[in-house]
PDB file of N, CA and C in Angstrom:
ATOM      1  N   UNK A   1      56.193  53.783   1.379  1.00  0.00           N
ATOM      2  CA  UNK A   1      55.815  52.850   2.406  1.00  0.00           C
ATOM      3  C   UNK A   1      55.953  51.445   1.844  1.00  0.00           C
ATOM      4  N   UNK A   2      56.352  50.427   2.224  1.00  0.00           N
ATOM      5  CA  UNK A   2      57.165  49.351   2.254  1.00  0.00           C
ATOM      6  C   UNK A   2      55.581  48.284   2.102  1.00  0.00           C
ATOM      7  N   UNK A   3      55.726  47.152   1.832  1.00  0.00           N
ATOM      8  CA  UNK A   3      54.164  46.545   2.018  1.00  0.00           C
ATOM      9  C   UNK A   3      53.917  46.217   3.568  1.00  0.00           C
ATOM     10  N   UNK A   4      55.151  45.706   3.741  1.00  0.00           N
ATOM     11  CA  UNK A   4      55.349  45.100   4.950  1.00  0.00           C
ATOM     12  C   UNK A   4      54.435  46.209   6.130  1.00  0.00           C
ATOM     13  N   UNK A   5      55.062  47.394   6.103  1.00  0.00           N
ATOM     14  CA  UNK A   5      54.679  48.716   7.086  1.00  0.00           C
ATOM     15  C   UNK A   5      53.140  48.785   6.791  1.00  0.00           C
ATOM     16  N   UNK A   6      52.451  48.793   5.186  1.00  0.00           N
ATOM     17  CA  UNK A   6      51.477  49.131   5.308  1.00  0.00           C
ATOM     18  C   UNK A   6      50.112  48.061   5.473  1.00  0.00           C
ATOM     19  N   UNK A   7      50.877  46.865   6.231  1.00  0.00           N
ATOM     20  CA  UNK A   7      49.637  46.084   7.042  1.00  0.00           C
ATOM     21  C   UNK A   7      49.948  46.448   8.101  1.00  0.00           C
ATOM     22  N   UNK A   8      50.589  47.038   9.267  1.00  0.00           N
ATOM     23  CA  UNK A   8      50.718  48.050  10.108  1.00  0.00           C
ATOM     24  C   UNK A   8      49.461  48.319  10.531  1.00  0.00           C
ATOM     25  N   UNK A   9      48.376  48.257  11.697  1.00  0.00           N
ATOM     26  CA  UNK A   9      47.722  49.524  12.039  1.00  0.00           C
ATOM     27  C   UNK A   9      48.124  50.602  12.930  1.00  0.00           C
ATOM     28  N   UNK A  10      47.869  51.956  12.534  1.00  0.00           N
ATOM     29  CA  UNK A  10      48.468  53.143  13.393  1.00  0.00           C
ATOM     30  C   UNK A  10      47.873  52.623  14.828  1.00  0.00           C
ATOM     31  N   UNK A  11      49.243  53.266  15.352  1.00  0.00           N
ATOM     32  CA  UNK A  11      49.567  53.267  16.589  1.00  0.00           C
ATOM     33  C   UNK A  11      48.599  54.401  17.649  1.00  0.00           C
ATOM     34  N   UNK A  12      47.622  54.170  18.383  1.00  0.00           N
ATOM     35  CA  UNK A  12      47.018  54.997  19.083  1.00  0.00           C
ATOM     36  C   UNK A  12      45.601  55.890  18.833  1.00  0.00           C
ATOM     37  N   UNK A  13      45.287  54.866  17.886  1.00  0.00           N
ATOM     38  CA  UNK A  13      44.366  55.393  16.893  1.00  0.00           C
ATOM     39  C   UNK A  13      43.061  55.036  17.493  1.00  0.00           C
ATOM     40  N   UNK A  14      43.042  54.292  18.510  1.00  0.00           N
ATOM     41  CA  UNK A  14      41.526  53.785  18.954  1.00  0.00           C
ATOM     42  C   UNK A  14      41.637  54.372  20.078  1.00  0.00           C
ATOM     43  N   UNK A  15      40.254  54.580  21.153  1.00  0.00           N
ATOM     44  CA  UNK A  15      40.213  54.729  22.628  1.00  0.00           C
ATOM     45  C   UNK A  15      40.339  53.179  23.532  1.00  0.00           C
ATOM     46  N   UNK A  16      39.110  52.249  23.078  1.00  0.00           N
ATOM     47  CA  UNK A  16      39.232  50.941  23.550  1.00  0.00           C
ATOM     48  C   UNK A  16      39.916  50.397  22.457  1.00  0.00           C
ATOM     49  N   UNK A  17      40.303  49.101  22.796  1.00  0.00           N
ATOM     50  CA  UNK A  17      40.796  47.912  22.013  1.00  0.00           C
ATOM     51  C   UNK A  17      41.037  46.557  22.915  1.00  0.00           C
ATOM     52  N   UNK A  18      39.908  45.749  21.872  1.00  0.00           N
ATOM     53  CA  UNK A  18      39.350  44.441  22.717  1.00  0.00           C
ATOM     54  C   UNK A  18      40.644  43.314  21.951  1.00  0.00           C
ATOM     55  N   UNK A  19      41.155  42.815  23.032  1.00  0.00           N
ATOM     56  CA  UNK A  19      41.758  41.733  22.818  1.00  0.00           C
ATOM     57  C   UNK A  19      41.653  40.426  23.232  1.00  0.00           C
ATOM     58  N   UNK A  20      42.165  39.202  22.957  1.00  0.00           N
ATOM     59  CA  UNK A  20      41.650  38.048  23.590  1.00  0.00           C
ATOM     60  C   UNK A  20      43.181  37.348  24.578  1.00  0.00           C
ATOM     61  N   UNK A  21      43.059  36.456  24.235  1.00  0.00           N
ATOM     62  CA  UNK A  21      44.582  35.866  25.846  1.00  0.00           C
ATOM     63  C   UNK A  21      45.332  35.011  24.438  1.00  0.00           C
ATOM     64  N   UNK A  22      45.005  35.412  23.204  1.00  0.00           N
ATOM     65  CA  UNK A  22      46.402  34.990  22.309  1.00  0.00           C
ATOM     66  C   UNK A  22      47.274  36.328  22.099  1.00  0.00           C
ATOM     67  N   UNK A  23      46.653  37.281  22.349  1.00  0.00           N
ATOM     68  CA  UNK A  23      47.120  38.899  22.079  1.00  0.00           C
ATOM     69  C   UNK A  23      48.564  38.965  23.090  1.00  0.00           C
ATOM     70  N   UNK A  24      48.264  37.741  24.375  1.00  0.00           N
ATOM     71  CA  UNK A  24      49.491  37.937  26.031  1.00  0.00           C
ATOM     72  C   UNK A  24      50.535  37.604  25.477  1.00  0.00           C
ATOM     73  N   UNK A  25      51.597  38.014  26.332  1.00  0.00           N
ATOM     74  CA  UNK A  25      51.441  39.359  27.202  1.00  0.00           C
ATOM     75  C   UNK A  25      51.104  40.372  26.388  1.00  0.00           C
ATOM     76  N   UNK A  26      50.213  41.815  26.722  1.00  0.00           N
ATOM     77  CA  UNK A  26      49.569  42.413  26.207  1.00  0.00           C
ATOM     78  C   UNK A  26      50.954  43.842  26.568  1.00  0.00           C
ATOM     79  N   UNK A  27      51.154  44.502  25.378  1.00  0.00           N
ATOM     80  CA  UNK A  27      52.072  45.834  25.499  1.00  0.00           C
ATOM     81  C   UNK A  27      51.466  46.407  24.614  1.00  0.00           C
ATOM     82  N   UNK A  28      51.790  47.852  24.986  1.00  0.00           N
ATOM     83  CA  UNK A  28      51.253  49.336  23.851  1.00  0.00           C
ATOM     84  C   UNK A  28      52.369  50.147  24.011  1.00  0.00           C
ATOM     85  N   UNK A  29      52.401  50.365  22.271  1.00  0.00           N
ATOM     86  CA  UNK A  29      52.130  50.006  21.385  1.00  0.00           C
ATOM     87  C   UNK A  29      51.541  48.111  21.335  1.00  0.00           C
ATOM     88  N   UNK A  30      50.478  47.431  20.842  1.00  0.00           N
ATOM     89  CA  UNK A  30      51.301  46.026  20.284  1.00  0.00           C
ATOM     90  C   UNK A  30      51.895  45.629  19.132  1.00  0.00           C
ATOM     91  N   UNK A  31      52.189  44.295  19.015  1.00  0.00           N
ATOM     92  CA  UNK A  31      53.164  44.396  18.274  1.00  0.00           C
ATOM     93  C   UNK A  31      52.379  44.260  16.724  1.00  0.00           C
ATOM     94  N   UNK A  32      51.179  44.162  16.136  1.00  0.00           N
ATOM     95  CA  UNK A  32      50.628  44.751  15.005  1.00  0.00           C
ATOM     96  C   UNK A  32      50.256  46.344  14.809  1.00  0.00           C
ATOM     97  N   UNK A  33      51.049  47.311  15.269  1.00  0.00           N
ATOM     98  CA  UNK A  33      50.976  48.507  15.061  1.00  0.00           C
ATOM     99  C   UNK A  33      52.480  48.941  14.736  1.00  0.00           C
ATOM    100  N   UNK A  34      52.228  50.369  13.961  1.00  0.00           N
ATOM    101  CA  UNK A  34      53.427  50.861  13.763  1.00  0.00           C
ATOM    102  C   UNK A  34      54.220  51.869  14.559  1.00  0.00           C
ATOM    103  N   UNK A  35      55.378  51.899  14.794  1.00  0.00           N
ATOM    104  CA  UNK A  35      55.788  52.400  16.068  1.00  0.00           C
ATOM    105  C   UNK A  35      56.730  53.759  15.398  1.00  0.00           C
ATOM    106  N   UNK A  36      56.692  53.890  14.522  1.00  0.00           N
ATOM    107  CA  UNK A  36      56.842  55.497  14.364  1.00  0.00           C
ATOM    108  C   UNK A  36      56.860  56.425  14.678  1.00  0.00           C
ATOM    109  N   UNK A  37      55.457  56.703  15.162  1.00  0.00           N
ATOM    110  CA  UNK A  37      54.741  57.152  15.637  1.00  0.00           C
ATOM    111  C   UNK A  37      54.061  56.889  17.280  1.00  0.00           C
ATOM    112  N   UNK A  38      54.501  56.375  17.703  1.00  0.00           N
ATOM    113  CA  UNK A  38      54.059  55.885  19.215  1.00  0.00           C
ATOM    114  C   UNK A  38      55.315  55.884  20.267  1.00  0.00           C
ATOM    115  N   UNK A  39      54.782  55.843  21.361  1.00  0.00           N
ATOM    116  CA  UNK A  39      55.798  56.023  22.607  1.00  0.00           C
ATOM    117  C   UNK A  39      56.102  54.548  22.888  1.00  0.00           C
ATOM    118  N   UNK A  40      57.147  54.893  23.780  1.00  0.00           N
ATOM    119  CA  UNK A  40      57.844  53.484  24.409  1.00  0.00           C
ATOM    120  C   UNK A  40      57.386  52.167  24.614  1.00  0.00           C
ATOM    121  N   UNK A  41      57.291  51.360  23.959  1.00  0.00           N
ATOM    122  CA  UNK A  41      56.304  49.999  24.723  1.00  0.00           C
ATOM    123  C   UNK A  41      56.508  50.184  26.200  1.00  0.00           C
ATOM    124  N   UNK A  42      55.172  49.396  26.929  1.00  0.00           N
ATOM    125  CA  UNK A  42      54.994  49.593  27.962  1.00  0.00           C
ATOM    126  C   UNK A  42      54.508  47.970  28.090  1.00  0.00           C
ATOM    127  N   UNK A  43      54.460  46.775  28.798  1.00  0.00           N
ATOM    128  CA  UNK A  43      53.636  46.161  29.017  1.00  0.00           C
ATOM    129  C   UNK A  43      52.736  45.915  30.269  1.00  0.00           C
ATOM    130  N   UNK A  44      51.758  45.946  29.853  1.00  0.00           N
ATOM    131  CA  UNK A  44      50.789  46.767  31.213  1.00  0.00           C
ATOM    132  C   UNK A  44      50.069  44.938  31.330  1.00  0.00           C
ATOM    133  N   UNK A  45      49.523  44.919  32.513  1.00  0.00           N
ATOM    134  CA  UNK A  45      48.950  43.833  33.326  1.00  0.00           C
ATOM    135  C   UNK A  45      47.739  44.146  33.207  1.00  0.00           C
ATOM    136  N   UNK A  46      47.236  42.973  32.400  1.00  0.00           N
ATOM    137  CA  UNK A  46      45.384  42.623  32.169  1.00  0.00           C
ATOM    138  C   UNK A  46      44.970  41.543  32.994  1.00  0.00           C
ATOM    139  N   UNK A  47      46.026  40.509  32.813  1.00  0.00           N
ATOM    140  CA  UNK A  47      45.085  39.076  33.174  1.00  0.00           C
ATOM    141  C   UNK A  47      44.233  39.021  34.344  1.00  0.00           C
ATOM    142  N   UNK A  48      44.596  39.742  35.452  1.00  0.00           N
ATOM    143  CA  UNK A  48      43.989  39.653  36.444  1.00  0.00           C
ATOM    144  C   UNK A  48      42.195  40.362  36.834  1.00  0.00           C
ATOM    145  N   UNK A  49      42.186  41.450  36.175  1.00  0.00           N
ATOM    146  CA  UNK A  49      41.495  42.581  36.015  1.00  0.00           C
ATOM    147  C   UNK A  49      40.220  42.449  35.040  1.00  0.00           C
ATOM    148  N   UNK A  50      41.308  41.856  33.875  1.00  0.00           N
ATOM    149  CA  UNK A  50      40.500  42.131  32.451  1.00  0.00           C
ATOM    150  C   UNK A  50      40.758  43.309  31.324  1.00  0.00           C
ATOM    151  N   UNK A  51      41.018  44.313  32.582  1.00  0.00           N
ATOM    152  CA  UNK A  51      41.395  45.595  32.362  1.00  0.00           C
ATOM    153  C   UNK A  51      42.543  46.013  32.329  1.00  0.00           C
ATOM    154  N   UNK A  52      43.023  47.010  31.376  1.00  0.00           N
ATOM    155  CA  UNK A  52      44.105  48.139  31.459  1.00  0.00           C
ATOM    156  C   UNK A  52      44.258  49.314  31.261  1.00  0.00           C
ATOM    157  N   UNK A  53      45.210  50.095  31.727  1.00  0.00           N
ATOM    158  CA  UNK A  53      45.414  51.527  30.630  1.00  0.00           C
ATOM    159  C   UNK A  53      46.692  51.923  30.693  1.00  0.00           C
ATOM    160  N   UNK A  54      47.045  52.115  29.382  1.00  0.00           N
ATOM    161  CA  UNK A  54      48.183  52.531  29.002  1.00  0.00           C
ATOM    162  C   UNK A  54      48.238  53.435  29.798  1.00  0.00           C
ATOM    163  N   UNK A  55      49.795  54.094  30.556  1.00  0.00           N
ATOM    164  CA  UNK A  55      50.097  54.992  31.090  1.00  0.00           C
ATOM    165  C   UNK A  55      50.534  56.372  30.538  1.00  0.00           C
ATOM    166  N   UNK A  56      51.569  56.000  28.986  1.00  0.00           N
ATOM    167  CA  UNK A  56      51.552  57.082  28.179  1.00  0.00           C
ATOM    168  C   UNK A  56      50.422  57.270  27.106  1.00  0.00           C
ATOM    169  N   UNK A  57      49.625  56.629  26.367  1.00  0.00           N
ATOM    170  CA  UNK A  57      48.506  57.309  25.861  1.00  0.00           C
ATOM    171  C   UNK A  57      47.147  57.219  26.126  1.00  0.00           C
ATOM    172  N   UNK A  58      46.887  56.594  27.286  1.00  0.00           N
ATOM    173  CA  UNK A  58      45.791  56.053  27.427  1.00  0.00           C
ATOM    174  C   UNK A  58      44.788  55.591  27.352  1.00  0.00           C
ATOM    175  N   UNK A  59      45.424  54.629  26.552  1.00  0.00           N
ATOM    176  CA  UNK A  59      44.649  53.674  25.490  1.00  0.00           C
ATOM    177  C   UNK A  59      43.976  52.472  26.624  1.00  0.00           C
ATOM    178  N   UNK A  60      42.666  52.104  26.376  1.00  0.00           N
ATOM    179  CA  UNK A  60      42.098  51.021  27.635  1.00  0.00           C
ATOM    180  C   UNK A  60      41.833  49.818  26.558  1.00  0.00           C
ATOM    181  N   UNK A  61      42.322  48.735  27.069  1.00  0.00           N
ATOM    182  CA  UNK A  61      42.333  47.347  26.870  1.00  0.00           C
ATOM    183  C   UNK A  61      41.125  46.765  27.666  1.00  0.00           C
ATOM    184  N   UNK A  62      40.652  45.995  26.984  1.00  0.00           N
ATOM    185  CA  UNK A  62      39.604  45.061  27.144  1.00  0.00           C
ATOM    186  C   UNK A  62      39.715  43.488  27.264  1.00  0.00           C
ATOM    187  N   UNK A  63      40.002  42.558  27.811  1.00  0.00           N
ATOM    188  CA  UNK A  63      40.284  40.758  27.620  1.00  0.00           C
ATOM    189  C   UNK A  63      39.096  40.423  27.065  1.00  0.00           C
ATOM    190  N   UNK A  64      38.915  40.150  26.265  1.00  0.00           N
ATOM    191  CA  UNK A  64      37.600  39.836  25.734  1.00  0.00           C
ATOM    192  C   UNK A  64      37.430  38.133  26.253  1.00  0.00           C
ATOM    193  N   UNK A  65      38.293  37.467  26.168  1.00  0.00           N
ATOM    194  CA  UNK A  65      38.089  35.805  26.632  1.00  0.00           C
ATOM    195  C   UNK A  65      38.774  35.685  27.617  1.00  0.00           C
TER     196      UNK A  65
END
């Protein structure tokens, strides 16, 4: 594993994950995870809501600010 890869966090590894509005546009995988291991980016729509969920793993996003 490369250094670079291993500041990486795995991909799909949480249920929630709180982000703030520097994280936008918000996609899952994002782009501090490793995609190895993970399905297609998707970028899913928070701003309005607050809320999201991934469609392939269903991972729920949080806007924290």
């Amino acid at each position: 594993m490369t250094t670079a890869s291993a500041d990486l966090r795995p991909a799909n590894a949480e249920t929630i994950y709180r982000i703030g509005r520097s994280d936008l546009p918000l996609s899952c995988p994002m782009p501090d995870m490793a995609l190895w291991n993970s399905h297609p980016k998707v970028y899913l729509p928070i701003e309005t809501s607050g809320k999201a969920t991934c469609p392939y793993c269903g991972a729920r996003f949080e806007l924290t600010d």
